[in-house]
Protein backbone atom coordinates (compact mmCIF):
# COMPACT_ATOMS: atom_id res chain seq x y z
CA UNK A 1 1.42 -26.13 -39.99
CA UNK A 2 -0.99 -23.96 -42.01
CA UNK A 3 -3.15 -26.83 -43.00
CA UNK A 4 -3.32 -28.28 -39.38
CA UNK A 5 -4.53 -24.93 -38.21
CA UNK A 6 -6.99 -24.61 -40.29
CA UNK A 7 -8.12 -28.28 -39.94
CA UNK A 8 -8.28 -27.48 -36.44
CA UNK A 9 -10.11 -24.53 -36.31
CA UNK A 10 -12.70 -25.49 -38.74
CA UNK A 11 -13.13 -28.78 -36.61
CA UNK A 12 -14.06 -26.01 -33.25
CA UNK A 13 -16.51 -23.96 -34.90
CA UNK A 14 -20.25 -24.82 -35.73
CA UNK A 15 -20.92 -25.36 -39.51
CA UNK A 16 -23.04 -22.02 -39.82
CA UNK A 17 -20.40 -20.11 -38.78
CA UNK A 18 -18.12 -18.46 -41.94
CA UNK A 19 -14.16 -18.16 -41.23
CA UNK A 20 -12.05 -15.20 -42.48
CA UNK A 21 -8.28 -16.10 -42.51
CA UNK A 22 -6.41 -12.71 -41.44
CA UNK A 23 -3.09 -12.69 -44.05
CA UNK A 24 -2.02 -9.61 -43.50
CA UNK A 25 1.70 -8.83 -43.51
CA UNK A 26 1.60 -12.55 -44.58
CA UNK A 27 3.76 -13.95 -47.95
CA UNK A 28 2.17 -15.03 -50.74
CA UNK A 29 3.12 -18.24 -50.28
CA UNK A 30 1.38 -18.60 -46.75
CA UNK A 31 -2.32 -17.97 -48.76
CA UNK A 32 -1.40 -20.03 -51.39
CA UNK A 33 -0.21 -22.87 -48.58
CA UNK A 34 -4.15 -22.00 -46.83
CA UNK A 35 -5.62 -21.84 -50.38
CA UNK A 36 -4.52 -25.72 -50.85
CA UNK A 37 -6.02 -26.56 -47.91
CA UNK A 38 -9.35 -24.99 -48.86
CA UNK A 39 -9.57 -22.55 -47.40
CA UNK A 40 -11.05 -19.42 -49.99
CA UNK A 41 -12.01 -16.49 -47.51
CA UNK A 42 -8.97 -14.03 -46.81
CA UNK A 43 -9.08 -10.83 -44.89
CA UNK A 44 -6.38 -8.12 -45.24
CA UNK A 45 -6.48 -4.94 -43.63
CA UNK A 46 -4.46 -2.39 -46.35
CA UNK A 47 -5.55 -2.21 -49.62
CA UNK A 48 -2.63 -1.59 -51.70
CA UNK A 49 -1.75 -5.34 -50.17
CA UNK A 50 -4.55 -7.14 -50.84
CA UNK A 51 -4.78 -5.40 -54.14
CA UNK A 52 -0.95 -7.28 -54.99
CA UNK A 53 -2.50 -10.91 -53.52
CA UNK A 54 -5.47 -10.40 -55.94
CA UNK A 55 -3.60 -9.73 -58.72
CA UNK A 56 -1.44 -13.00 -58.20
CA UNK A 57 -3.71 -15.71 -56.64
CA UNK A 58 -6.93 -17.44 -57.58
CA UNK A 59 -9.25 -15.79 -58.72
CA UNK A 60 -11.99 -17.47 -56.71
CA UNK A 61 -10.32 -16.23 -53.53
CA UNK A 62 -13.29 -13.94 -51.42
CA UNK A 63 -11.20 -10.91 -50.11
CA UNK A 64 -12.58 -9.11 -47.01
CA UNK A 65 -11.21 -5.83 -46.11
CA UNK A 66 -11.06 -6.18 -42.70
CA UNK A 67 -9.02 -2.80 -41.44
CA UNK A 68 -10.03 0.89 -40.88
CA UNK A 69 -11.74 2.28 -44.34
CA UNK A 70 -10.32 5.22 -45.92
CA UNK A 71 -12.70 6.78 -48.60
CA UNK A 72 -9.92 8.13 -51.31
CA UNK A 73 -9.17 3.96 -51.44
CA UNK A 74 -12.07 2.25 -52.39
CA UNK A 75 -12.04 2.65 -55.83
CA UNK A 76 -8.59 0.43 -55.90
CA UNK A 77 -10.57 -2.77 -54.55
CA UNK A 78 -13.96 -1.86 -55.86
CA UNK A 79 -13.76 -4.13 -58.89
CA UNK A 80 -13.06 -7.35 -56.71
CA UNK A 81 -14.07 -6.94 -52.73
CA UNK A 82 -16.21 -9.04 -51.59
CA UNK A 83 -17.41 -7.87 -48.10
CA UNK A 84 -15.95 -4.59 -46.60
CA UNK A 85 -16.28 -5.14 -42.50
CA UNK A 86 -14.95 -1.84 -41.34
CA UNK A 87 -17.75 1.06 -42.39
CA UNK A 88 -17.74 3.68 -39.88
CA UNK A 89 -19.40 6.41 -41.84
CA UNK A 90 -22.08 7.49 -43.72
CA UNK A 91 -19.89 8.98 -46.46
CA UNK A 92 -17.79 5.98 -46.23
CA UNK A 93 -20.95 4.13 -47.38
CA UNK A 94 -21.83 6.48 -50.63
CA UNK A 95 -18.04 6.14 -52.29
CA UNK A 96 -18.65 2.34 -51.52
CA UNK A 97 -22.02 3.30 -53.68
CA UNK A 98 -20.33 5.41 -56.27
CA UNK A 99 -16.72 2.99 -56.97
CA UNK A 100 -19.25 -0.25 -57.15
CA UNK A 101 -21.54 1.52 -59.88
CA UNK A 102 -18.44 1.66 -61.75
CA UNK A 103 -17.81 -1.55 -62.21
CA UNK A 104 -21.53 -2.47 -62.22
CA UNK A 105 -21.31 -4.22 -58.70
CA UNK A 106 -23.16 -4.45 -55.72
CA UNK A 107 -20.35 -4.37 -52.52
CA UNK A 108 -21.34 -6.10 -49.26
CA UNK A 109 -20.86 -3.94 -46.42
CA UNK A 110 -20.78 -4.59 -42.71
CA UNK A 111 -21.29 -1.37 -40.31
CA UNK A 112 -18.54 -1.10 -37.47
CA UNK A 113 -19.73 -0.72 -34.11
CA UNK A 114 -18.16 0.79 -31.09
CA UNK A 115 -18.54 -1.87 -28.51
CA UNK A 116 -15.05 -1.55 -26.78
CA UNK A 117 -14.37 -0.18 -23.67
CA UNK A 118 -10.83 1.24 -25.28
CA UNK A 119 -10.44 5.03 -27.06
CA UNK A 120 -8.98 3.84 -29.75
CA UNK A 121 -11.22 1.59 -31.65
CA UNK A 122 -13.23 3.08 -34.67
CA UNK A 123 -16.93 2.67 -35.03
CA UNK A 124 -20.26 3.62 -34.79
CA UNK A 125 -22.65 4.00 -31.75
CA UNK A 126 -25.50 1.52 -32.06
CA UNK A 127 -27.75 4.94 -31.62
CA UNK A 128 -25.57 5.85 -35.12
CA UNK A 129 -25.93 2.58 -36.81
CA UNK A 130 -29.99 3.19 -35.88
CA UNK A 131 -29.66 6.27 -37.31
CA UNK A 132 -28.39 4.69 -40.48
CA UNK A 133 -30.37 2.35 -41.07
CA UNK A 134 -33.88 4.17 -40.70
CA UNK A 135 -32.27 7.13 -43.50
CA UNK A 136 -34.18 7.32 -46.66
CA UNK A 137 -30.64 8.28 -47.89
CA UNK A 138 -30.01 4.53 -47.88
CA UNK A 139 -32.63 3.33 -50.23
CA UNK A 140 -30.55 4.88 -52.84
CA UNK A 141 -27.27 3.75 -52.45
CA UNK A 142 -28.17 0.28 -54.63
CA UNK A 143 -24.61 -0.53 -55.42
CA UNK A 144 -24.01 -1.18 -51.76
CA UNK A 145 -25.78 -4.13 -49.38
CA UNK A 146 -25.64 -3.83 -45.50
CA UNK A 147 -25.36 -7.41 -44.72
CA UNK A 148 -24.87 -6.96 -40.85
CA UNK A 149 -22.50 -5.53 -38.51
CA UNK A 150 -18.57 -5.90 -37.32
CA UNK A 151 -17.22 -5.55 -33.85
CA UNK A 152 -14.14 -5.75 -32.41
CA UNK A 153 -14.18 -6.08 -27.95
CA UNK A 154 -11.43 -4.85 -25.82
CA UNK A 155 -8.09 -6.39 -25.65
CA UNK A 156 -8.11 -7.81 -22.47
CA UNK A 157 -7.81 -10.89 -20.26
CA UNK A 158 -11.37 -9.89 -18.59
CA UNK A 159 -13.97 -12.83 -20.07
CA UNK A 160 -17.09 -11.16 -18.16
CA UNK A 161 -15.97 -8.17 -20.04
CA UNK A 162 -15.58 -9.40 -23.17
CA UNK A 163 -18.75 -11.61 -22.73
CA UNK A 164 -20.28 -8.23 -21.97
CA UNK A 165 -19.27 -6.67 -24.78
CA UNK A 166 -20.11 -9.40 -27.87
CA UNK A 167 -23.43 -9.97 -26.49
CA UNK A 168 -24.33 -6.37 -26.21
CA UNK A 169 -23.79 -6.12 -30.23
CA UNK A 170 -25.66 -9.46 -30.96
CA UNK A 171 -28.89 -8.40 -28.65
CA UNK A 172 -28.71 -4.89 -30.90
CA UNK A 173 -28.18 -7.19 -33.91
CA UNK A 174 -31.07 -8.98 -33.02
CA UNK A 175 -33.34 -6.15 -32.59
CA UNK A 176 -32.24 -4.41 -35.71
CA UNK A 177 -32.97 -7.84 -37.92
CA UNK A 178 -36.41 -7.81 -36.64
CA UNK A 179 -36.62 -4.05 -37.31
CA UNK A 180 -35.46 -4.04 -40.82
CA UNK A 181 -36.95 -7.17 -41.82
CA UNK A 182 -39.02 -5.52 -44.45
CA UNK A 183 -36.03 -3.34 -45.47
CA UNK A 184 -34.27 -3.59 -48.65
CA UNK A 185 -31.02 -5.28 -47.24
CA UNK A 186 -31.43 -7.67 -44.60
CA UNK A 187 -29.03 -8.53 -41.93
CA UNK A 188 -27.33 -11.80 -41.70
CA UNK A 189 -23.35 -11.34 -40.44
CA UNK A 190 -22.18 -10.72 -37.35
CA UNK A 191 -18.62 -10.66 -38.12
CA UNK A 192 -16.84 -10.63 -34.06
CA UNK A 193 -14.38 -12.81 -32.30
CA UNK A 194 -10.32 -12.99 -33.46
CA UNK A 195 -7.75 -15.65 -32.38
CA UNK A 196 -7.60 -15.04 -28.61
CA UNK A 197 -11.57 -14.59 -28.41
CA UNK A 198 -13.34 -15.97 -31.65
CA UNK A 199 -14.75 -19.19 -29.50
CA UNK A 200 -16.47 -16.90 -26.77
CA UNK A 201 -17.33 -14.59 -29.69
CA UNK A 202 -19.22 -17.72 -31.23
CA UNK A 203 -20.88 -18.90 -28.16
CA UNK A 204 -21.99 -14.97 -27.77
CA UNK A 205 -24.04 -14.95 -31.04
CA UNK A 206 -21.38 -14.17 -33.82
CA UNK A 207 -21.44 -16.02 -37.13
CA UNK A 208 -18.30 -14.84 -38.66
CA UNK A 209 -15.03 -14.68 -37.14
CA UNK A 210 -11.13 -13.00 -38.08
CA UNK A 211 -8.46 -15.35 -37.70
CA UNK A 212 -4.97 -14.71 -38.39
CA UNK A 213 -2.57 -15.84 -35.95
CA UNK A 214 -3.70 -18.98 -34.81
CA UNK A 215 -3.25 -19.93 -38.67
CA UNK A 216 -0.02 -18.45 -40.31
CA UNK A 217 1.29 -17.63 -36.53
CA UNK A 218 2.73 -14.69 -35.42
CA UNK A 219 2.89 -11.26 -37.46
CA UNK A 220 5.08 -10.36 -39.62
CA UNK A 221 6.45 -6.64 -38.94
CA UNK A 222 6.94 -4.24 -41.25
CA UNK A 223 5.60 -4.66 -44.50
């Protein structure tokens, strides 16, 4: 069923738009089953998981950390992450910085913002992602590339809401290309939209999207 979910999905979704296939809590054996069937962008959430996927699967798998970002962790991915989606801090940024220098990388980094109507979501105001952007501090984090922003909407049944709340972050992303299109990253990913929303999501203005269940099915609980 893997493969004809993918197939599917892939079919429903413009060409310029990238999709990230959410394994988390998933076997082995389900990546390697989406792997076969082309598909070589995976998104995983913990690190110490993705870290035991790497060290067993293809080696031209992209992995996207996808999940909340804790600092004392990034130097365990550092040497293979491809795109980190979930940077909600400033600080967060400079480890990024200082892990990647290690290993003589640049890390592609997307900045979280808060558009959700719900308390519990991380992320960054767009007033804070601004604030961010216009820093001098930035210029010198050069192991590090801001390639755009992440957002996740409220879970809810309310489309007008949700419509609301994608299109809010793609006019900011908008502005902030134009802005910053002398700047020394440029901004190209709008990574919004999951399995109940990612087609509204696309027609809304985002170009990436995080899709887990509508391709290995249901979660797996605990891992």
């Amino acid at each position: 069923m893997i493969k004809e979910n993918l197939l599917n999905i892939k079919q429903s979704i413009p060409k310029n738009v990238t999709l990230v296939a959410v394994s988390k809590t998933k076997p082995v054996s389900d990546l390697q089953e989406a792997y076969n069937a082309g598909q070589r962008i995976f998104g995983e959430n913990k690190i110490q998981e993705m870290v035991e996927k790497y060290d067993v699967l293809p080696k031209d798998i992209q992995w996207h950390m996808i999940g909340h970002l804790q600092s004392n962790k990034v130097k365990y991915m550092a040497h293979f992450v491809d795109l980190i989606h979930g940077v909600d801090k400033f600080s967060t940024l400079k480890e990024i910085n200082k892990q990647a220098k290690k290993h003589n990388r640049v890390i592609n980094c997307l900045l979280q913002a808060k558009i959700a109507k719900e308390d519990t979501k991380f992320g960054l105001s767009f007033s804070e992602i601004e604030h961010i952007l216009d820093s001098s501090e930035i210029k010198a984090l050069e192991n590090i590339k801001i390639v755009g922003f992440m957002g996740m909407a409220t879970f809810t049944e309310n489309q007008n809401q949700l419509e609301d709340e994608f299109s809010s972050l793609k006019n900011f992303f908008n502005q902030q290309k134009l802005k910053t299109a002398n700047a020394s990253f440029k901004l190209e990913t709008l990574s919004m939209g999951m399995s109940g929303d990612y087609q509204l999501a696309i027609e809304n203005g985002g170009t990436m999207i995080r899709v887990g269940s509508s391709i290995f099915g249901s979660r797996n609980y605990p891992l």
